[in-house]
Each structure stands twice: as C-alpha cells, then as structure tokens.
Protein backbone atom coordinates (compact mmCIF):
# COMPACT_ATOMS: atom_id res chain seq x y z
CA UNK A 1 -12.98 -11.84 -6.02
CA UNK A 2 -9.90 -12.13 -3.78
CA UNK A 3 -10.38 -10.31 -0.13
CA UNK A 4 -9.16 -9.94 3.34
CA UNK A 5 -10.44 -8.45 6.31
CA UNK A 6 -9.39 -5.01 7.60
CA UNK A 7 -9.23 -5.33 11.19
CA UNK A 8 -7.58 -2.13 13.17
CA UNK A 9 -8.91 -2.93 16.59
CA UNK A 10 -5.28 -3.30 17.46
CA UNK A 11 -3.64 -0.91 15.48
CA UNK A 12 -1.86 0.95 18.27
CA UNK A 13 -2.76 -1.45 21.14
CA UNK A 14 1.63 -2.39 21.55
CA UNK A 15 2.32 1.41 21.33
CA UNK A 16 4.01 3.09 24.38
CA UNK A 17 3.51 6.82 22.98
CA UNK A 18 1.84 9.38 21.44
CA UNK A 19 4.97 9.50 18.88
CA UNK A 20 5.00 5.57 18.48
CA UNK A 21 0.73 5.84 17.56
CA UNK A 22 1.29 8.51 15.14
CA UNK A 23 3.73 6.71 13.49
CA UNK A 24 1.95 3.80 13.41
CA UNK A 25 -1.31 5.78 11.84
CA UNK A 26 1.06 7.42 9.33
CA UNK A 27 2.43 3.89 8.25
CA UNK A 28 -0.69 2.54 8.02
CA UNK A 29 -1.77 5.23 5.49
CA UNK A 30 0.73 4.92 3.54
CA UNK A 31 0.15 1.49 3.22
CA UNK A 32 -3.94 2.39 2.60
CA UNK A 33 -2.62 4.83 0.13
CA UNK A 34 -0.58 2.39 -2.12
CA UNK A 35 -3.27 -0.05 -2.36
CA UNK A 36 -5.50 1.80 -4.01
CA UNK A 37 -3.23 2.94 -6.21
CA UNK A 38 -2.68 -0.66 -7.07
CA UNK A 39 -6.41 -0.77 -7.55
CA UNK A 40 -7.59 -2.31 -4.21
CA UNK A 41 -10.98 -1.00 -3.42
CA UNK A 42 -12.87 -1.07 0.50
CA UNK A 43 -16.11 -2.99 0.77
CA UNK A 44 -17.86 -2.72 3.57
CA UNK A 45 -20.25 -5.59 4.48
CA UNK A 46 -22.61 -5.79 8.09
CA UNK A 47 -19.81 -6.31 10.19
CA UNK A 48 -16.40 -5.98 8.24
CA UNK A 49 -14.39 -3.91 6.01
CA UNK A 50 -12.93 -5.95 3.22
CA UNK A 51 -9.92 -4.93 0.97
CA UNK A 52 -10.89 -6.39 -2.48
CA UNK A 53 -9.07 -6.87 -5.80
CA UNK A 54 -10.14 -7.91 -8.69
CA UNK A 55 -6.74 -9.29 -10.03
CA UNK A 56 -6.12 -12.57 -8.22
CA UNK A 57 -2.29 -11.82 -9.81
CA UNK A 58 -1.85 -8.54 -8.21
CA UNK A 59 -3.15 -9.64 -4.64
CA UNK A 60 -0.99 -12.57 -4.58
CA UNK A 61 1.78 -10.33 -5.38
CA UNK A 62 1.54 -8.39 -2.46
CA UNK A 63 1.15 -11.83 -0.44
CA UNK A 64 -2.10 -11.70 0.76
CA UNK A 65 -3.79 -14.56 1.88
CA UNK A 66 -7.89 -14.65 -0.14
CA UNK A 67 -10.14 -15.49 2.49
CA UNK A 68 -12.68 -16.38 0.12
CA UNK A 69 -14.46 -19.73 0.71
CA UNK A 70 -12.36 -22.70 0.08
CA UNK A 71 -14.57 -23.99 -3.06
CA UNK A 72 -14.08 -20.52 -4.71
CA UNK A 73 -10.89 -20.31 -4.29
CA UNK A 74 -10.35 -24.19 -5.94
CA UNK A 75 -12.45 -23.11 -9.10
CA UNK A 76 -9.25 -20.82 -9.47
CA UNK A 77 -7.03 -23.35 -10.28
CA UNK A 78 -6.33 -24.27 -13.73
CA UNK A 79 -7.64 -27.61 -14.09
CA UNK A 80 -3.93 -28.59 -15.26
CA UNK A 81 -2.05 -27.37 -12.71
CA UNK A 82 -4.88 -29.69 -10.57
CA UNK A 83 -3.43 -32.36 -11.70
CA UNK A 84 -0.07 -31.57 -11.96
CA UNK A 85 0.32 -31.55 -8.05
CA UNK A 86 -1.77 -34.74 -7.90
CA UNK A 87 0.44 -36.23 -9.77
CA UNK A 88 3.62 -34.75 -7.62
CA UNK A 89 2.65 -35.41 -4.53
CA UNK A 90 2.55 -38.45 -2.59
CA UNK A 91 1.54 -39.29 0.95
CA UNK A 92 3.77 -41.41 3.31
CA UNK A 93 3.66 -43.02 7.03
CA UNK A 94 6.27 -44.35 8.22
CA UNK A 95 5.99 -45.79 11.79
C-alpha cells in the first residue's frame, strides 16, 4: 500500500502572523479534507502518521512520492514495462 509521512512539525514555523498561521491551518485542512474524500485514510504507527491509499493510480495522481520499501515498490511494476526500460535505456561514459 502506497504511503507518505505526515510531518507538521513545521507547519507554521516561516509564518510572521497570527493571520499568516491561520491561513496556513485553514489550507492545510482543506487539503486534509480532499484527501479523504479521494479515499486517503490516516494510519498511525509508533512514531508517525501515515497518509495511505490503497489505489497506487490515485496517489500517483496527486504526485506523491510512496515511501514504501524499494523491493515493494519494484513488485509494482508490470513485469513488461521491466523490460521495456531495460531495453530503452543505455548507459554511457564518455571521458
């Protein structure tokens, strides 16, 4: 399952006002707001809070980056598209 970490530890840390942290808080729940309506769900582990999805196709459309381990996130790939950018891609060194 696709995730990231929700980190707010610096959430309002650039703000210069009272007006400027509200705003920022209000954004942010907006944001919160329209993920779960797009079916993201919070998991809280020991020491994080994780914003999961179930649809690797919906989380990449909002451009999130999985930070699932790297040998999960290969067992994603079709096996032909695997081998359609071994194929395509070459190394080179030119001195």
């Amino acid at each position: 399952m696709s995730f990231f970490t929700w980190k707010d530890s610096g959430l309002t840390s650039d703000c210069s006002s009272l007006d400027a942290m509200a705003s920022r808080f209000e954004e942010t729940a907006n944001l919160m707001k329209k993920l779960s309506k797009k079916g993201f769900k919070l998991k809280k582990t020991l020491n994080n809070q994780l914003i999961i999805h179930s649809d690797q196709k919906v989380f990449d459309q909002w451009g999130f980056i999985s930070e699932e381990l790297p040998f999960k996130q290969l067992c994603l790939i079709p096996e032909e598209e695997s081998l359609l950018n071994r194929k395509n891609s070459s190394v080179s060194m030119d001195k």
